[in-house]
C-alpha atoms as a PDB file:
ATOM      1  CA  UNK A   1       0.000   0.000   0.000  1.00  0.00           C
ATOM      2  CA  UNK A   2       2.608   2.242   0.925  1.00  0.00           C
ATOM      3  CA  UNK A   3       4.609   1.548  -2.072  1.00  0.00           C
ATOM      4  CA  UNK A   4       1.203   2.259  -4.555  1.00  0.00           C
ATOM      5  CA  UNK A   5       0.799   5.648  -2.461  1.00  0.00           C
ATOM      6  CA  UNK A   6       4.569   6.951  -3.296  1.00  0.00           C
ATOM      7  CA  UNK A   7       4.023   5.715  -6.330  1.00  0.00           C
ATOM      8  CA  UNK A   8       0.536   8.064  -7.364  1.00  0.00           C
ATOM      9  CA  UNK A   9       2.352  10.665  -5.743  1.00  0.00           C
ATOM     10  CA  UNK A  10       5.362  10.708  -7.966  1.00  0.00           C
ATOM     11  CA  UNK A  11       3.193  10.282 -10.957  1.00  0.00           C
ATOM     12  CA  UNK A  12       0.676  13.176  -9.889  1.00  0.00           C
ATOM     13  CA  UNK A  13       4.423  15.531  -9.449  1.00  0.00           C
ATOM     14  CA  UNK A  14       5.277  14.293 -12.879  1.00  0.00           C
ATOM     15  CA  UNK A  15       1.811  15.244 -13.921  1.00  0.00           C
ATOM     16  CA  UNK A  16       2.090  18.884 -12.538  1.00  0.00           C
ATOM     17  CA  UNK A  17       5.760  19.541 -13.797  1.00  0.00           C
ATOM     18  CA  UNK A  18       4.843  18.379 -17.195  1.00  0.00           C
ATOM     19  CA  UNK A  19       1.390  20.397 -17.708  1.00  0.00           C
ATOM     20  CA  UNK A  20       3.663  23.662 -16.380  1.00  0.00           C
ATOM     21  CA  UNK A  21       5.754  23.073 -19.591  1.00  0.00           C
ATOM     22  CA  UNK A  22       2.241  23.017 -21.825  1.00  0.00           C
ATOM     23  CA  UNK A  23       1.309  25.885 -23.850  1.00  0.00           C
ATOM     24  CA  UNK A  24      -1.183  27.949 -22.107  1.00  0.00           C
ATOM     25  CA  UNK A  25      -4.713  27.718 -24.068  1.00  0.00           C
ATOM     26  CA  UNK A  26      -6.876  30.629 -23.653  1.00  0.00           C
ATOM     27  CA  UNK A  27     -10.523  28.952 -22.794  1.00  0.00           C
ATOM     28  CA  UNK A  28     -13.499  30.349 -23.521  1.00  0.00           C
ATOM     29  CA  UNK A  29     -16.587  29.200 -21.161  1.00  0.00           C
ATOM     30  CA  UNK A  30     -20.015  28.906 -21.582  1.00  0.00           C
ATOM     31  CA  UNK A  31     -21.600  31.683 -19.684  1.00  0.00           C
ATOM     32  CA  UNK A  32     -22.851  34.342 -20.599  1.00  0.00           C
ATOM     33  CA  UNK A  33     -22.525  37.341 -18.715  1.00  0.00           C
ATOM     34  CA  UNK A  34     -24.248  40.553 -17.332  1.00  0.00           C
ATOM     35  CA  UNK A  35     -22.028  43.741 -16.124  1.00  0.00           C
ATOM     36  CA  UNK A  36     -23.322  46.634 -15.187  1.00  0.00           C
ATOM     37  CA  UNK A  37     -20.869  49.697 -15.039  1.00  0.00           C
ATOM     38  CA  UNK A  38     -21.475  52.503 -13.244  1.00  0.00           C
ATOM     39  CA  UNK A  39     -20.312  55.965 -14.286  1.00  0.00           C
ATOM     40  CA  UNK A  40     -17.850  56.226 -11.265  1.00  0.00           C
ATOM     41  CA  UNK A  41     -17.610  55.017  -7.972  1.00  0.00           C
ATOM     42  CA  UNK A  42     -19.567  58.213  -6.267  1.00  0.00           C
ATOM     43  CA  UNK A  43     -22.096  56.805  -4.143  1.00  0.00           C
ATOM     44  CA  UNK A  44     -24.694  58.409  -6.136  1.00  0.00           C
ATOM     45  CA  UNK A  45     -23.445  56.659  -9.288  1.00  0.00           C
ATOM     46  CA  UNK A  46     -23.218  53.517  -7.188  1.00  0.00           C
ATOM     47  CA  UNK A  47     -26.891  53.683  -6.107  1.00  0.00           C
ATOM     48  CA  UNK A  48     -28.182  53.977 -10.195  1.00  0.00           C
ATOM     49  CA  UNK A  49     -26.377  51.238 -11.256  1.00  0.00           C
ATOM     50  CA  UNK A  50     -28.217  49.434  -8.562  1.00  0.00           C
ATOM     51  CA  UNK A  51     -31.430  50.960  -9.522  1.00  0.00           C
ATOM     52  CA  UNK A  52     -30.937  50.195 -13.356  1.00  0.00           C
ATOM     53  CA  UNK A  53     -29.817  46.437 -12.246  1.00  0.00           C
ATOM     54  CA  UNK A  54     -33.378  46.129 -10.291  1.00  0.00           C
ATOM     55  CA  UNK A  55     -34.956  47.172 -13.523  1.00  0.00           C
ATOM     56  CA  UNK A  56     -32.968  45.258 -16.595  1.00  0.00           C
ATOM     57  CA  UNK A  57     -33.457  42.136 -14.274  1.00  0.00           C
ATOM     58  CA  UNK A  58     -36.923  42.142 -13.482  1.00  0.00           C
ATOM     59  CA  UNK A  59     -37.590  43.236 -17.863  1.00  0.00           C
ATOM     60  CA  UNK A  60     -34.952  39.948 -18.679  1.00  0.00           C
ATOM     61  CA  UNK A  61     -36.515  37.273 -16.142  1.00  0.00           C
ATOM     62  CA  UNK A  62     -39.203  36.357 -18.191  1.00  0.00           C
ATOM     63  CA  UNK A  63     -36.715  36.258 -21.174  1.00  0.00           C
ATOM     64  CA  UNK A  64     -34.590  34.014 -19.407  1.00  0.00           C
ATOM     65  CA  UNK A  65     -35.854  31.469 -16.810  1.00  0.00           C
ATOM     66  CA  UNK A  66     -36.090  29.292 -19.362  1.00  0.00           C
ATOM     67  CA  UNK A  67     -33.670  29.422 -21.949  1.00  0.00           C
ATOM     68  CA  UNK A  68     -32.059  26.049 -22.800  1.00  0.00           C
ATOM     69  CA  UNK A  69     -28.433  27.701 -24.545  1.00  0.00           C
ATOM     70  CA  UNK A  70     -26.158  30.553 -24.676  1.00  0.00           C
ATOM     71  CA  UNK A  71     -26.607  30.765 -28.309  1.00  0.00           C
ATOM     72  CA  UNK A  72     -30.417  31.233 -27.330  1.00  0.00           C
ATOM     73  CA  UNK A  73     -29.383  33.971 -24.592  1.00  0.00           C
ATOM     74  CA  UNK A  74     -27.210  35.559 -27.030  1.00  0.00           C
ATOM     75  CA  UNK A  75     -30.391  36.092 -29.394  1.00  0.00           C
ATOM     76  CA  UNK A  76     -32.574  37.331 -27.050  1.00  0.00           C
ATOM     77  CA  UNK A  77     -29.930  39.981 -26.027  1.00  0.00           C
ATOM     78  CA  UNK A  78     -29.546  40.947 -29.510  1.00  0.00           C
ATOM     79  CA  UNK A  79     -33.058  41.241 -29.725  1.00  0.00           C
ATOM     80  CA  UNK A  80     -33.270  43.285 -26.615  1.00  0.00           C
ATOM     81  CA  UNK A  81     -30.407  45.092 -25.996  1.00  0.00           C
ATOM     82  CA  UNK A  82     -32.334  48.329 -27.738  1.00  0.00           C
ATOM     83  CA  UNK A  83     -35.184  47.595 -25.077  1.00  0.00           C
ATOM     84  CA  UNK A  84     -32.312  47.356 -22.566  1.00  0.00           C
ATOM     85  CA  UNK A  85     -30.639  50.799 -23.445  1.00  0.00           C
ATOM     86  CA  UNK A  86     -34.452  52.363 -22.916  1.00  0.00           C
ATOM     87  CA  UNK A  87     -34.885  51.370 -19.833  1.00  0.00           C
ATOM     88  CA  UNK A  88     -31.385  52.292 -18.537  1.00  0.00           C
ATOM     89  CA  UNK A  89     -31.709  55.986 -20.049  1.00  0.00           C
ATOM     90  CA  UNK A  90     -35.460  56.178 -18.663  1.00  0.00           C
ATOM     91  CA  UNK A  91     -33.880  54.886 -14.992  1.00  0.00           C
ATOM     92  CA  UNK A  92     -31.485  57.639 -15.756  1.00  0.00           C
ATOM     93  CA  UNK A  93     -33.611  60.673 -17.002  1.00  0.00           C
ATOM     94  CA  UNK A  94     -36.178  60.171 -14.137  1.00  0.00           C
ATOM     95  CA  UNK A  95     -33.378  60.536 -11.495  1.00  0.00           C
ATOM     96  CA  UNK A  96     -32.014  63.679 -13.043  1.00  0.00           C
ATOM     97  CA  UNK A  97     -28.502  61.897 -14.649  1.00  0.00           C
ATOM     98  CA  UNK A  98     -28.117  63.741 -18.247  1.00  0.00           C
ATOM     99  CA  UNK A  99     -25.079  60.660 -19.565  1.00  0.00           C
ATOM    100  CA  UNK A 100     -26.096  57.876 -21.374  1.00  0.00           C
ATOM    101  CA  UNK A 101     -26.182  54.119 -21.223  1.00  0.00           C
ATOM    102  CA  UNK A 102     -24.440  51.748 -24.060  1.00  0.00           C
ATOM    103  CA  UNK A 103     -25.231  47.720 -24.017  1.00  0.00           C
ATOM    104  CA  UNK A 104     -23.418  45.354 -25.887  1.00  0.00           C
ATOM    105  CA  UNK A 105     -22.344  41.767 -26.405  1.00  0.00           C
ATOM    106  CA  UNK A 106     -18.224  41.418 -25.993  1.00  0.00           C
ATOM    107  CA  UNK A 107     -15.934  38.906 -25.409  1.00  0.00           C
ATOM    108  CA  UNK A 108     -13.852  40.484 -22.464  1.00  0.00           C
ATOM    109  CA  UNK A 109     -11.343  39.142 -20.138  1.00  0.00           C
ATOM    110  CA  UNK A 110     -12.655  38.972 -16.357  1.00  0.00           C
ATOM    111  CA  UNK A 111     -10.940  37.652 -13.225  1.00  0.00           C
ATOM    112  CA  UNK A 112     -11.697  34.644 -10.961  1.00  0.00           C
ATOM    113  CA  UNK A 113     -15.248  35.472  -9.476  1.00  0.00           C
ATOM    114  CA  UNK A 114     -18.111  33.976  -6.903  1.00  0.00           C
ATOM    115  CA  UNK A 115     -21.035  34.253  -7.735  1.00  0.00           C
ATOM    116  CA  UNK A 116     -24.042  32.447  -4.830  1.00  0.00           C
ATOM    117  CA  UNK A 117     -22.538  28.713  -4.803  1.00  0.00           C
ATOM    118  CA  UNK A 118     -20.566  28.819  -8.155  1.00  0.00           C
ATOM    119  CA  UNK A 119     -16.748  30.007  -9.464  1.00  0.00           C
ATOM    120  CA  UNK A 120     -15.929  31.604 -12.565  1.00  0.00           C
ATOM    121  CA  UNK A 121     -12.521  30.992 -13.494  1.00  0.00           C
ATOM    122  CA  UNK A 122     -10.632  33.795 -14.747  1.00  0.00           C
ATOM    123  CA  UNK A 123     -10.845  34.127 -18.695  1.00  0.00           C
ATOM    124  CA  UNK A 124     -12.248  35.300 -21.381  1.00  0.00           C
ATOM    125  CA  UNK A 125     -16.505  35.210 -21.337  1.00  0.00           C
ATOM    126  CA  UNK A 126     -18.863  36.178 -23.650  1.00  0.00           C
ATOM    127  CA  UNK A 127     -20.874  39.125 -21.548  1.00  0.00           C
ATOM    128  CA  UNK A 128     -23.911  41.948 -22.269  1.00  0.00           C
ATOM    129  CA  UNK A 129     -21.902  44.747 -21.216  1.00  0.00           C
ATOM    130  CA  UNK A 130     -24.225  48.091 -19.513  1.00  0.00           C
ATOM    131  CA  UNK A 131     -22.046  51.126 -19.813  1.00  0.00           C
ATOM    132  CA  UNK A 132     -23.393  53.534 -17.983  1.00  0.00           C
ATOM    133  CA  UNK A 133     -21.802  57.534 -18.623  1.00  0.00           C
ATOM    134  CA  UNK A 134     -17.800  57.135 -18.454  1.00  0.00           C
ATOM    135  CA  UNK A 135     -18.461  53.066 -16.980  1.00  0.00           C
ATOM    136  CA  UNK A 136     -15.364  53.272 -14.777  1.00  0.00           C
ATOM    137  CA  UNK A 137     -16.895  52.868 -11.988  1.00  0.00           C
ATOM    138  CA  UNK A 138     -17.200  49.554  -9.658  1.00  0.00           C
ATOM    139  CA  UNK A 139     -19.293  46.798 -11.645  1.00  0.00           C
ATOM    140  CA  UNK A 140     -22.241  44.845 -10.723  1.00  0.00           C
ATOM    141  CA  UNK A 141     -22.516  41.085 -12.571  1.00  0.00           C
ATOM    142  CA  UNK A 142     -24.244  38.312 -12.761  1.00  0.00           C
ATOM    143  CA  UNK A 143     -24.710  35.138 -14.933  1.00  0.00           C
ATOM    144  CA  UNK A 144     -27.695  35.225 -17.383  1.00  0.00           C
ATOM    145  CA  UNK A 145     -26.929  32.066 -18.936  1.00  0.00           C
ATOM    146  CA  UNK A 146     -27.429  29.330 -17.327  1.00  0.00           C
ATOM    147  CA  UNK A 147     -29.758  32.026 -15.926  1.00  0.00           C
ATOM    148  CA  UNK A 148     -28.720  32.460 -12.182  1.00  0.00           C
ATOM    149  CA  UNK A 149     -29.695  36.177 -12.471  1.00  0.00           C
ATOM    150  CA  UNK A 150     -32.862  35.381 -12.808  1.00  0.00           C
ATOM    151  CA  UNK A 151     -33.424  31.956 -10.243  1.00  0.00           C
ATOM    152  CA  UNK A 152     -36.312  32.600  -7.406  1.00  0.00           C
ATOM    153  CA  UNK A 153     -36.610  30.356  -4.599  1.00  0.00           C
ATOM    154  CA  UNK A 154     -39.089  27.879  -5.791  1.00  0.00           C
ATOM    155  CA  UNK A 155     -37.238  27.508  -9.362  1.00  0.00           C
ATOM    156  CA  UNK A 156     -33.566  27.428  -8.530  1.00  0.00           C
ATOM    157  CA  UNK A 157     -30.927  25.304 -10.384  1.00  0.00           C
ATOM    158  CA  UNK A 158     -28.274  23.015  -8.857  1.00  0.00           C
ATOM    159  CA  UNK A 159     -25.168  23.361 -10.351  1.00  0.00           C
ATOM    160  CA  UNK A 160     -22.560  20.472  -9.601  1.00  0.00           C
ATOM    161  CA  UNK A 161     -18.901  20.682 -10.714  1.00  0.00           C
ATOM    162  CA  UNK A 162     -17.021  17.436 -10.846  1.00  0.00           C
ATOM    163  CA  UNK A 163     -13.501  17.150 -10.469  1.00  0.00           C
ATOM    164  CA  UNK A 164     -12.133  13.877 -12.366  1.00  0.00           C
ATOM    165  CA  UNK A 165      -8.798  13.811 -10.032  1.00  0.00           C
ATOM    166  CA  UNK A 166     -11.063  14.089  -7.033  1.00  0.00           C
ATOM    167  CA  UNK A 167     -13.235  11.084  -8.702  1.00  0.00           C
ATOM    168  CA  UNK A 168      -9.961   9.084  -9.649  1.00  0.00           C
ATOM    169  CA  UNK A 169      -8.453   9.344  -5.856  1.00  0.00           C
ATOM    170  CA  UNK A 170     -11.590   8.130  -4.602  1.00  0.00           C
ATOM    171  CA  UNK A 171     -11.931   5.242  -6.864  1.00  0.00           C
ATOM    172  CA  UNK A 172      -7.360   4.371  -5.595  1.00  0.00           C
ATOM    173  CA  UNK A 173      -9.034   4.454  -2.165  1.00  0.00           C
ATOM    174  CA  UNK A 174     -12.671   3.066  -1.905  1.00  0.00           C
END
């Protein structure tokens, strides 16, 4: 026993040198995104973005509890996103901020995030971008595909992420 454990260990070291020496793939996920970027980080500023979230998510959660792909997210977005840019400038106007709002679909470059019980990775995701005025400001997000924007309590989705090293170590020692 103690031979096969020193053994998997210096095959798992061999593993993890090797793979450092591998060329480093950029991977795309399947998620689709929602930031919302406030104008600056002014409190005021802060508190819109908040506002315009409230809104954009209750007009999207019909839209989205029960789409089945991101292609099928991406389309409704596309098919939105000039409905989406109304309501932000509306949200705007009626609290007395003259900038504007800009939505769009990008492929951008985020860092390693939590959002409720799951982990993004950092990389590059496909994400419907609110700009709102300069959009320097702090960021809210979300995921609208697999829609956990838009889960309430009686419909929400368990997500399960398996590790097949965790599985394999198991199976050594079961």
């Amino acid at each position: 026993m103690k031979n096969k454990i020193c053994v998997i260990v210096v095959l798992m070291l061999l593993l993890i040198i090797g793979a450092s020496f591998l060329p480093k793939a950029e991977v795309e996920y399947d998620y689709l995104r929602l930031h919302i970027r406030a104008n600056s980080n002014s409190e005021i500023d802060q508190n819109i973005k908040y506002e315009i979230k409230d809104e954009l998510v209750e007009f999207l959660t019909p839209y989205f509890c029960n789409v089945s792909s991101k292609s099928e997210a991406i389309e409704i977005v596309n098919s939105l996103s000039k409905k989406m840019g109304d309501i932000c400038v509306e949200v705007l106007r009626k609290n007395g901020f003259n900038y504007s709002a800009n939505v769009k679909i990008n492929n951008e470059y985020f860092p390693t995030r939590t959002y409720a019980n799951t982990t993004l990775e950092s990389g590059y995701y496909d994400a419907v971008i609110v700009e709102l005025g300069e959009a320097v400001g702090d960021n809210w997000w979300c995921v609208m595909y697999p829609p956990l924007c838009f889960i309430t309590n009686g419909n929400q989705t368990e997500i399960t992420f398996k590790s097949k090293i965790v599985e394999w170590f198991k199976s050594i020692f079961d």
